[in-house]
C-alpha atoms as a PDB file:
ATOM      1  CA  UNK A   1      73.068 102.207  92.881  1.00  0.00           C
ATOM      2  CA  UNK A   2      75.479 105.230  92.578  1.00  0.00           C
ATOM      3  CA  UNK A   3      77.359 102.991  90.081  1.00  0.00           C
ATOM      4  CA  UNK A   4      74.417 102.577  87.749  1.00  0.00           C
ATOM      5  CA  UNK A   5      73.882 106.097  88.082  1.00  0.00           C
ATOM      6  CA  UNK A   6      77.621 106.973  86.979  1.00  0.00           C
ATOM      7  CA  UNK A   7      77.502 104.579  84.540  1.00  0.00           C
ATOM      8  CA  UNK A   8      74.190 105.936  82.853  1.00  0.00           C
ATOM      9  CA  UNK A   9      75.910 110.196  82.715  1.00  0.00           C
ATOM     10  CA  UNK A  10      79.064 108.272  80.833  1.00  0.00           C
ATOM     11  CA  UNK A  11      76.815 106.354  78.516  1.00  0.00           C
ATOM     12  CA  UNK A  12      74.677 110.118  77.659  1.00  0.00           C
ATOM     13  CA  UNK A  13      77.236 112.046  77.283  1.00  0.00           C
ATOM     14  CA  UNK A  14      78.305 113.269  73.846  1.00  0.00           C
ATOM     15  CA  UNK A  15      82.432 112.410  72.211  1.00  0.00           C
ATOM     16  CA  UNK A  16      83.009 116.229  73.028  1.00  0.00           C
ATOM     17  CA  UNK A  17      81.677 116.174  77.066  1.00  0.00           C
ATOM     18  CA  UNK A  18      82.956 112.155  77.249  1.00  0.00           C
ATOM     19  CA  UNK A  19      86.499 112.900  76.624  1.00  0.00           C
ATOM     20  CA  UNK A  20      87.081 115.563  79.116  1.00  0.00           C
ATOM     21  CA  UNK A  21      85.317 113.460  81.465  1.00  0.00           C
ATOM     22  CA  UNK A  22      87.571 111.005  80.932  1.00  0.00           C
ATOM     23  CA  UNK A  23      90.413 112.998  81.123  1.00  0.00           C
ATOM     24  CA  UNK A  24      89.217 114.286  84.585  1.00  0.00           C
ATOM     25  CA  UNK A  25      88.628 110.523  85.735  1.00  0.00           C
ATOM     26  CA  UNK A  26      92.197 109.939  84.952  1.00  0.00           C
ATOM     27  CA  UNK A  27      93.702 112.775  86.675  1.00  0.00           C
ATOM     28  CA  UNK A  28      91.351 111.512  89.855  1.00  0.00           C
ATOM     29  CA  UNK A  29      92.537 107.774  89.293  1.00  0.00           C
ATOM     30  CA  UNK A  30      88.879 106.905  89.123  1.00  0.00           C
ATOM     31  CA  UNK A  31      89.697 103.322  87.062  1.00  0.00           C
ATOM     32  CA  UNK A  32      86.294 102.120  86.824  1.00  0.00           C
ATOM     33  CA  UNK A  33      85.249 105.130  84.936  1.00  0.00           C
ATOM     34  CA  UNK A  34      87.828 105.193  82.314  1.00  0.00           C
ATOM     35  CA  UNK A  35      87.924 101.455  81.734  1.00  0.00           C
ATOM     36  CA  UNK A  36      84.039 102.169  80.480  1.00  0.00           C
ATOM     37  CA  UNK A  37      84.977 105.089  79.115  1.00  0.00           C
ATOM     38  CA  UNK A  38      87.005 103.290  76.718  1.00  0.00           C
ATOM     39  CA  UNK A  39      84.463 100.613  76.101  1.00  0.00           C
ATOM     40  CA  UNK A  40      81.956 103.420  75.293  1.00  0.00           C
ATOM     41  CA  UNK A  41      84.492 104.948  72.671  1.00  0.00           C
ATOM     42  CA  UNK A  42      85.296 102.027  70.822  1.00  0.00           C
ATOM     43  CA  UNK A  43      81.558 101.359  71.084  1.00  0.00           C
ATOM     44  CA  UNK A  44      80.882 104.045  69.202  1.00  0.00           C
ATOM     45  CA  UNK A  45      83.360 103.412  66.474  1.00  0.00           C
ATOM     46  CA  UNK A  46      86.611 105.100  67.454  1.00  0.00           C
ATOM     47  CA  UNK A  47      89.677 103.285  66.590  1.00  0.00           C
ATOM     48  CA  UNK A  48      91.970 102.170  69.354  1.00  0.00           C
ATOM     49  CA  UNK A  49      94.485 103.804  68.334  1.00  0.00           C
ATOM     50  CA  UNK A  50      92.249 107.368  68.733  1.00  0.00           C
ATOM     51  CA  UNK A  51      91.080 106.364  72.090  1.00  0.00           C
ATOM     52  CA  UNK A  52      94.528 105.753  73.254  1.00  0.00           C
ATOM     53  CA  UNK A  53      95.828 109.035  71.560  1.00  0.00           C
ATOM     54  CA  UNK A  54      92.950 111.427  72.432  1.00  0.00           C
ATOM     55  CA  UNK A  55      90.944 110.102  75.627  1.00  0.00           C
ATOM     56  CA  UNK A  56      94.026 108.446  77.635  1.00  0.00           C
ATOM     57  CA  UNK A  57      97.511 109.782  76.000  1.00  0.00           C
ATOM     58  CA  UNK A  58      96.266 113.233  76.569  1.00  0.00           C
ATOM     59  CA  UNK A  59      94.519 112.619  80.035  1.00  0.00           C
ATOM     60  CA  UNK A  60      98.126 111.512  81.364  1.00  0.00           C
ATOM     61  CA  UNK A  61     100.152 114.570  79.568  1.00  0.00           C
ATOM     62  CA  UNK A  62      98.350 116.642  82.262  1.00  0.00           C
ATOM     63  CA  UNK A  63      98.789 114.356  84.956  1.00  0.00           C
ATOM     64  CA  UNK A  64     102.621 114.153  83.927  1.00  0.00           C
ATOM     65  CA  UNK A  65     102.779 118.203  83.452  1.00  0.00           C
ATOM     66  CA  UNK A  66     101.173 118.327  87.147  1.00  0.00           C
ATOM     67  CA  UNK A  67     103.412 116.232  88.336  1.00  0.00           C
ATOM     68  CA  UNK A  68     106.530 117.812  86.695  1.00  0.00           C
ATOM     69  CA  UNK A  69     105.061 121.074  88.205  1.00  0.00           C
ATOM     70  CA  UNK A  70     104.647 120.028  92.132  1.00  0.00           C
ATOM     71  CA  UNK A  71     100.500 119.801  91.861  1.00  0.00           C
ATOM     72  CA  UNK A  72     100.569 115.900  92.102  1.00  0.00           C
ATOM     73  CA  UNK A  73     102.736 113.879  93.845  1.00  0.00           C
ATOM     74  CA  UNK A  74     103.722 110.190  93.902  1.00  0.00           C
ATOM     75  CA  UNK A  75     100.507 108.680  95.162  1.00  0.00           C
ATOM     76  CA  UNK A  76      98.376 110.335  93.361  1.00  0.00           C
ATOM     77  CA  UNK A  77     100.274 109.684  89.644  1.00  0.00           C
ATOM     78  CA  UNK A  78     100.109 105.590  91.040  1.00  0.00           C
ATOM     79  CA  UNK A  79      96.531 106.043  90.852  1.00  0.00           C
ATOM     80  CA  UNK A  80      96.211 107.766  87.806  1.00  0.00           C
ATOM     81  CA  UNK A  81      98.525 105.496  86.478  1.00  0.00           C
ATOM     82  CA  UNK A  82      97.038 102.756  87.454  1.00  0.00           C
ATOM     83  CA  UNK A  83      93.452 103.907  86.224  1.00  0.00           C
ATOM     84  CA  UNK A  84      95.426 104.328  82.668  1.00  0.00           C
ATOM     85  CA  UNK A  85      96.665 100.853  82.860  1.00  0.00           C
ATOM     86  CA  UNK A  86      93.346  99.580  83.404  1.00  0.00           C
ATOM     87  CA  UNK A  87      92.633 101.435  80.265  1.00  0.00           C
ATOM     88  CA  UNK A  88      95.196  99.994  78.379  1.00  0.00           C
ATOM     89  CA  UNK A  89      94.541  96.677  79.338  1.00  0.00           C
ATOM     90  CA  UNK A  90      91.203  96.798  76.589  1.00  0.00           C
ATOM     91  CA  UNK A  91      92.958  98.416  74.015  1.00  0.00           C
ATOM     92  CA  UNK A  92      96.762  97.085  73.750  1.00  0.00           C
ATOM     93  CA  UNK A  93      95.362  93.728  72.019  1.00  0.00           C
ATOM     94  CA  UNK A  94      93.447  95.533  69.968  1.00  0.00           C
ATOM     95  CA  UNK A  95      96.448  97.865  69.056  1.00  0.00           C
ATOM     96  CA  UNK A  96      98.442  94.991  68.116  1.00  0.00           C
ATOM     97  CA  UNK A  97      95.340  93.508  65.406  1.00  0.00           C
ATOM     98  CA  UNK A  98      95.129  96.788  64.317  1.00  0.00           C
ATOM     99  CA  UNK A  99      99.143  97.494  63.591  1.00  0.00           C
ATOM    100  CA  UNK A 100      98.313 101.029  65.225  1.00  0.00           C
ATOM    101  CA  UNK A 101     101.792 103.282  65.546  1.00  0.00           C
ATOM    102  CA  UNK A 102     103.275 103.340  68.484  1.00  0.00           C
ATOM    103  CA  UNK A 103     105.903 105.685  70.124  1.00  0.00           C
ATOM    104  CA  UNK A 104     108.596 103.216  70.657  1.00  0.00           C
ATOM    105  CA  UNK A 105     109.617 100.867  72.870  1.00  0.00           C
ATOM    106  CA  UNK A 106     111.669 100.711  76.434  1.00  0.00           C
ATOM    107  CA  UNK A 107     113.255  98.149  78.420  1.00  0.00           C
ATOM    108  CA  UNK A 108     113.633  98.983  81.715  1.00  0.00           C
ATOM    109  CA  UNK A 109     114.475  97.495  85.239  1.00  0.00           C
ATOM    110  CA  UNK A 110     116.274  98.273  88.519  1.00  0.00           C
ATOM    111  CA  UNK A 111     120.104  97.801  88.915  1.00  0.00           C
ATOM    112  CA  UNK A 112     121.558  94.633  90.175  1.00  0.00           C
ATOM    113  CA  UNK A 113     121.333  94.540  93.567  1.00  0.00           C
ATOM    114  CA  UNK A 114     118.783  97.445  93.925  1.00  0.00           C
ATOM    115  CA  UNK A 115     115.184  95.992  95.256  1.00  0.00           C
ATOM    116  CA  UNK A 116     113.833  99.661  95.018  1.00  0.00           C
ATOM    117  CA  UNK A 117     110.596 100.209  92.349  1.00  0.00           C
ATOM    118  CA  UNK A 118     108.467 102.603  93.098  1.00  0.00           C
ATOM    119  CA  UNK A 119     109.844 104.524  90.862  1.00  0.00           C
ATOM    120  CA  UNK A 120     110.854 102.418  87.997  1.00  0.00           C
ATOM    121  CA  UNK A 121     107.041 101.524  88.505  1.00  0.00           C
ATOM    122  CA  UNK A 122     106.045 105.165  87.736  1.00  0.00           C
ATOM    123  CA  UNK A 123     108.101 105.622  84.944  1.00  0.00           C
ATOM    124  CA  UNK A 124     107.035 102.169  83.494  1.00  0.00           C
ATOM    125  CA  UNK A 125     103.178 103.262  83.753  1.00  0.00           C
ATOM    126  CA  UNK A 126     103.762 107.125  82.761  1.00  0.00           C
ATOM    127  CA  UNK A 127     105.977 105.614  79.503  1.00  0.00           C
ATOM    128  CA  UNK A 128     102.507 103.199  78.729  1.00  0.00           C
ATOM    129  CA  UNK A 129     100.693 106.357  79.071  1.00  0.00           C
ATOM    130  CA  UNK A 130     102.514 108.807  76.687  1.00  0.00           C
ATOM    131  CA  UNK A 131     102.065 105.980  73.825  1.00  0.00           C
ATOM    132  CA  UNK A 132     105.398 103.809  74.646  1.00  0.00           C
ATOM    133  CA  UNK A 133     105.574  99.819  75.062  1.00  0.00           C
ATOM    134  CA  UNK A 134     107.276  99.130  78.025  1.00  0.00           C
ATOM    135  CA  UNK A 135     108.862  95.825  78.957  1.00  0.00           C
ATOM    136  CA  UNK A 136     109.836  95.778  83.055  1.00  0.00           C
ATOM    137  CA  UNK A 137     112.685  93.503  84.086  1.00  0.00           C
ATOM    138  CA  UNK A 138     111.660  93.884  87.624  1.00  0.00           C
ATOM    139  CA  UNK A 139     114.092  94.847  90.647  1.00  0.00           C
ATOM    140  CA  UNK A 140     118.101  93.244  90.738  1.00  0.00           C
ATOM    141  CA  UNK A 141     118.584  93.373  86.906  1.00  0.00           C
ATOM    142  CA  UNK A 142     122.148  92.321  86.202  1.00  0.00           C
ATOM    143  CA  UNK A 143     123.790  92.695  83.052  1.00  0.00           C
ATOM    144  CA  UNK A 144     123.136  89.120  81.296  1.00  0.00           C
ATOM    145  CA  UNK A 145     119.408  90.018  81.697  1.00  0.00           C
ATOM    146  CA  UNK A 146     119.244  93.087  80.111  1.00  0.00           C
ATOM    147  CA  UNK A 147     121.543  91.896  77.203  1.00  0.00           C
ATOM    148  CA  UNK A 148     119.297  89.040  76.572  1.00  0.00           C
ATOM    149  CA  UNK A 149     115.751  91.696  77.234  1.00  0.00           C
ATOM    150  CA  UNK A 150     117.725  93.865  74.294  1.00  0.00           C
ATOM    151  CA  UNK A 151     118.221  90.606  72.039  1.00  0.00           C
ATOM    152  CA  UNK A 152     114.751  89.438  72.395  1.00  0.00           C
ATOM    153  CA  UNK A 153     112.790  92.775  72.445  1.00  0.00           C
ATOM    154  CA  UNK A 154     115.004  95.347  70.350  1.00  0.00           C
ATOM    155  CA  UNK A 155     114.274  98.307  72.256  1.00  0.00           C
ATOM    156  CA  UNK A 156     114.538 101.862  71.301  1.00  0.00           C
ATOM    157  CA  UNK A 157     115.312 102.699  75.022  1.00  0.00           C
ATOM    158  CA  UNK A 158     116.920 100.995  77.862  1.00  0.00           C
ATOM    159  CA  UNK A 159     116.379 102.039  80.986  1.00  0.00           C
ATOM    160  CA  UNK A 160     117.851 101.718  84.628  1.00  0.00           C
ATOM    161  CA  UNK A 161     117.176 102.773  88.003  1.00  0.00           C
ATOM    162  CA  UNK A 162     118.835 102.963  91.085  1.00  0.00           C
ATOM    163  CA  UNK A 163     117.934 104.015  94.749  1.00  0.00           C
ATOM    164  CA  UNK A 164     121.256 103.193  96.365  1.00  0.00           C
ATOM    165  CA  UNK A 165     125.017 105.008  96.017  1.00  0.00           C
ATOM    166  CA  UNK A 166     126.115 101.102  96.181  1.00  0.00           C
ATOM    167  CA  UNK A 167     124.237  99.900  93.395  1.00  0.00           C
ATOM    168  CA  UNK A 168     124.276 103.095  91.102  1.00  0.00           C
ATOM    169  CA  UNK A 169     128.164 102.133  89.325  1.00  0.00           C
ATOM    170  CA  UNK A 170     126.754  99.201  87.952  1.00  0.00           C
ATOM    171  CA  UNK A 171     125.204 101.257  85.603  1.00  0.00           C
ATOM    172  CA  UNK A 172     127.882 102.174  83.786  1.00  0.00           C
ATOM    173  CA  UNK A 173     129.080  98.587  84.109  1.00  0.00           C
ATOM    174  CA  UNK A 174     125.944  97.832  81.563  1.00  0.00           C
ATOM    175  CA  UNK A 175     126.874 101.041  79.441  1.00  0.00           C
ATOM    176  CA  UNK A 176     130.419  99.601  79.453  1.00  0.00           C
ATOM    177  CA  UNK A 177     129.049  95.967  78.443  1.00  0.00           C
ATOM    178  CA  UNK A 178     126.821  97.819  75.289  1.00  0.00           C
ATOM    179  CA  UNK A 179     130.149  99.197  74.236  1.00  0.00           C
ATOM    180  CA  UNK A 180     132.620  96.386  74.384  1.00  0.00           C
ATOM    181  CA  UNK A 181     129.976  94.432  72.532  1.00  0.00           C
ATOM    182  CA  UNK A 182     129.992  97.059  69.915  1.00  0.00           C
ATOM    183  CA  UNK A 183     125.819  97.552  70.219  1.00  0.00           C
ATOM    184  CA  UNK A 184     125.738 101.331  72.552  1.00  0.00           C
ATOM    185  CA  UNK A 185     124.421 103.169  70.235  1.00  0.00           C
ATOM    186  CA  UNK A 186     121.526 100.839  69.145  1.00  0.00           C
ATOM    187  CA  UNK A 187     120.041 102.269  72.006  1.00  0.00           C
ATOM    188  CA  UNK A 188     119.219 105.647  73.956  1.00  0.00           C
ATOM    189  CA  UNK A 189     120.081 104.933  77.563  1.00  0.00           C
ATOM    190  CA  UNK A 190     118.591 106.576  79.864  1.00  0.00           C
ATOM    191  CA  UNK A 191     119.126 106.913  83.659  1.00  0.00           C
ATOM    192  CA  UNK A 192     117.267 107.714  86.975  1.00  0.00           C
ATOM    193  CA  UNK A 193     116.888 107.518  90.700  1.00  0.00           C
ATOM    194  CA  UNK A 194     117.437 109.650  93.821  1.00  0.00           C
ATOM    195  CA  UNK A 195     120.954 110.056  94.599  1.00  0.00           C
ATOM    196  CA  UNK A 196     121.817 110.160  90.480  1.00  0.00           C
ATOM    197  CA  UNK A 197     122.150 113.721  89.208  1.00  0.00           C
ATOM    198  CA  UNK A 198     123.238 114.852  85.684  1.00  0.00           C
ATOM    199  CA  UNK A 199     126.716 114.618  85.741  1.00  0.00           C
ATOM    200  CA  UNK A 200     126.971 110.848  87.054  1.00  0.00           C
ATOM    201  CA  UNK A 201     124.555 110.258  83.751  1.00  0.00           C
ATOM    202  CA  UNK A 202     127.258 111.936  81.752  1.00  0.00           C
ATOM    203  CA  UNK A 203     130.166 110.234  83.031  1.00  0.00           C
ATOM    204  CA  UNK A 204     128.759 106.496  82.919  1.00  0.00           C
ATOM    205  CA  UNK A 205     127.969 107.167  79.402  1.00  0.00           C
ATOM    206  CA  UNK A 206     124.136 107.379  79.470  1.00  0.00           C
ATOM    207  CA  UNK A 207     122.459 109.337  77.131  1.00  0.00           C
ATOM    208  CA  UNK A 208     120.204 111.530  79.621  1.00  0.00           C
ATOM    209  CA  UNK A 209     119.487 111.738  83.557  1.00  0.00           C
ATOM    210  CA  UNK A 210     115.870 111.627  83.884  1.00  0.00           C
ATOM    211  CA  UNK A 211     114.909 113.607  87.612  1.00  0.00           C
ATOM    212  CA  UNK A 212     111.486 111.941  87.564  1.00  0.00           C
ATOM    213  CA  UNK A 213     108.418 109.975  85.681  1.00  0.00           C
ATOM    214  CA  UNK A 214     107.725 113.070  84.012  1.00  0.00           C
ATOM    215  CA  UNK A 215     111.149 114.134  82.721  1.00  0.00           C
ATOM    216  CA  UNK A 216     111.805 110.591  81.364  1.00  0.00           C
ATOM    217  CA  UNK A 217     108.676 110.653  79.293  1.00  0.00           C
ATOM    218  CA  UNK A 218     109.554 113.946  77.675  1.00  0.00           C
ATOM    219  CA  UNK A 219     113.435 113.018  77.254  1.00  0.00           C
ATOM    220  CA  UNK A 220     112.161 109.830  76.195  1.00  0.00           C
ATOM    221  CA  UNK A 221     110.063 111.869  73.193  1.00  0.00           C
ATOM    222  CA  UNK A 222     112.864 113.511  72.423  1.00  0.00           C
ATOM    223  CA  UNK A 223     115.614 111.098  72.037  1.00  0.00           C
ATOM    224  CA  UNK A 224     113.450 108.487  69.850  1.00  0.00           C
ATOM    225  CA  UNK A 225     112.262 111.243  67.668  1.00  0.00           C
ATOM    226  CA  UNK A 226     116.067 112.472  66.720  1.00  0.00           C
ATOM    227  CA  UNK A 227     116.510 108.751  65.980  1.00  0.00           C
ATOM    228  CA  UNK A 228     113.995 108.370  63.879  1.00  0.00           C
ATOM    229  CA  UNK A 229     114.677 111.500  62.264  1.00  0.00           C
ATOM    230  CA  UNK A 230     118.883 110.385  61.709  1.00  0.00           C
ATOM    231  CA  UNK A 231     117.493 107.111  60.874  1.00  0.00           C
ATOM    232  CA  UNK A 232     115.333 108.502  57.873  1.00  0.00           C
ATOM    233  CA  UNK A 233     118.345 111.485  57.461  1.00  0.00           C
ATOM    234  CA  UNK A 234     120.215 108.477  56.697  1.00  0.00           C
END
């Protein structure tokens, strides 16, 4: 009965209070509430490509800040996350009909013979959120597979985690396979996990080091909108 009552303040409440709302149901990982959130938008004649922008894109730029900041920590992003992907779910094939812009596009997976993903995980759902279109490889990537994920999906980003010392040189054994095959800088390459730090990012060849969710998003931002920018330069 609480449900119905939920559902009936969502359904009365103006674009202007609806949004916020939304936002605020995102931060708290309620996922029921932003999935009809959405369905009340597009109800009402936004585009997709507004409700992903405005109601959910936004919603998780606070959720990333907070986390950046220390407010939220890993469980807490998961669920926010999560609520977003539920989100996404209604409006990614209605993205694709509509040829809406995206931000660009990532590979990403965990090292060969790394099982950790947690955090690839977060990064994977926080890139969805800011706009991106993620494909996930999953845990144990070796090189073939992310050779043949870069053939078939033509990335803008690969990226690569690692939770082990052991597994975190066979990073640069990808960044070395990029080069000898003469395609490393197709693509911005882009590095994280606990016991990395900035300077093993800079000596396997990657492009950044990316501390956390949050820092990958923005370096992620940053990286494909120089490209695009040397792309039309050139």
């Amino acid at each position: 009965m609480a449900d119905e009552d939920d559902d009936l303040i969502l359904s009365e409440l103006p674009d202007e209070e609806l949004v916020p709302q939304m936002h605020d149901d995102l931060y708290d990982g309620l996922r029921d509430e932003v999935v009809e959130g959405v369905e009340i938008l597009l109800e009402r004649g936004w585009t997709p490509y507004r409700v992903l922008t405005e109601a959910l894109v936004a919603g998780m730029t606070v959720v990333g800040n907070d986390f950046r900041d220390g407010i939220l920590f890993v469980p807490e992003v998961l669920l926010a996350a999560n609520a977003m992907k539920a989100g996404m779910g209604i409006l990614k094939p209605l993205l694709a009909e509509t040829g809406a812009p995206r931000m660009g596009k990532m590979v990403i997976g965990t090292v060969k013979g790394d099982i950790h993903d947690i955090g690839k995980n977060l990064v994977s759902m926080m890139m969805e959120g800011a706009g991106f279109e993620v494909v996930d490889l999953g845990i144990n990537t070796d090189v073939d597979r992310y050779l043949a994920a870069l053939d078939a999906e033509q990335p803008d980003i690969l990226g690569m985690s690692a939770l082990l010392t052991t597994t975190m040189p066979y990073m640069k054994v990808v960044i070395d396979t990029l080069a000898e095959k003469g395609i490393r800088e197709d693509y911005i390459v882009l590095v994280g996990g606990a016991p990395l730090n900035e300077e093993f990012g800079r000596a396997i060849g990657a492009d950044a080091y990316c501390r956390d969710a949050a820092v990958a998003v923005e370096t992620a931002k940053a990286h494909v909108a120089r490209k695009h920018n040397q792309a039309v330069a050139g």
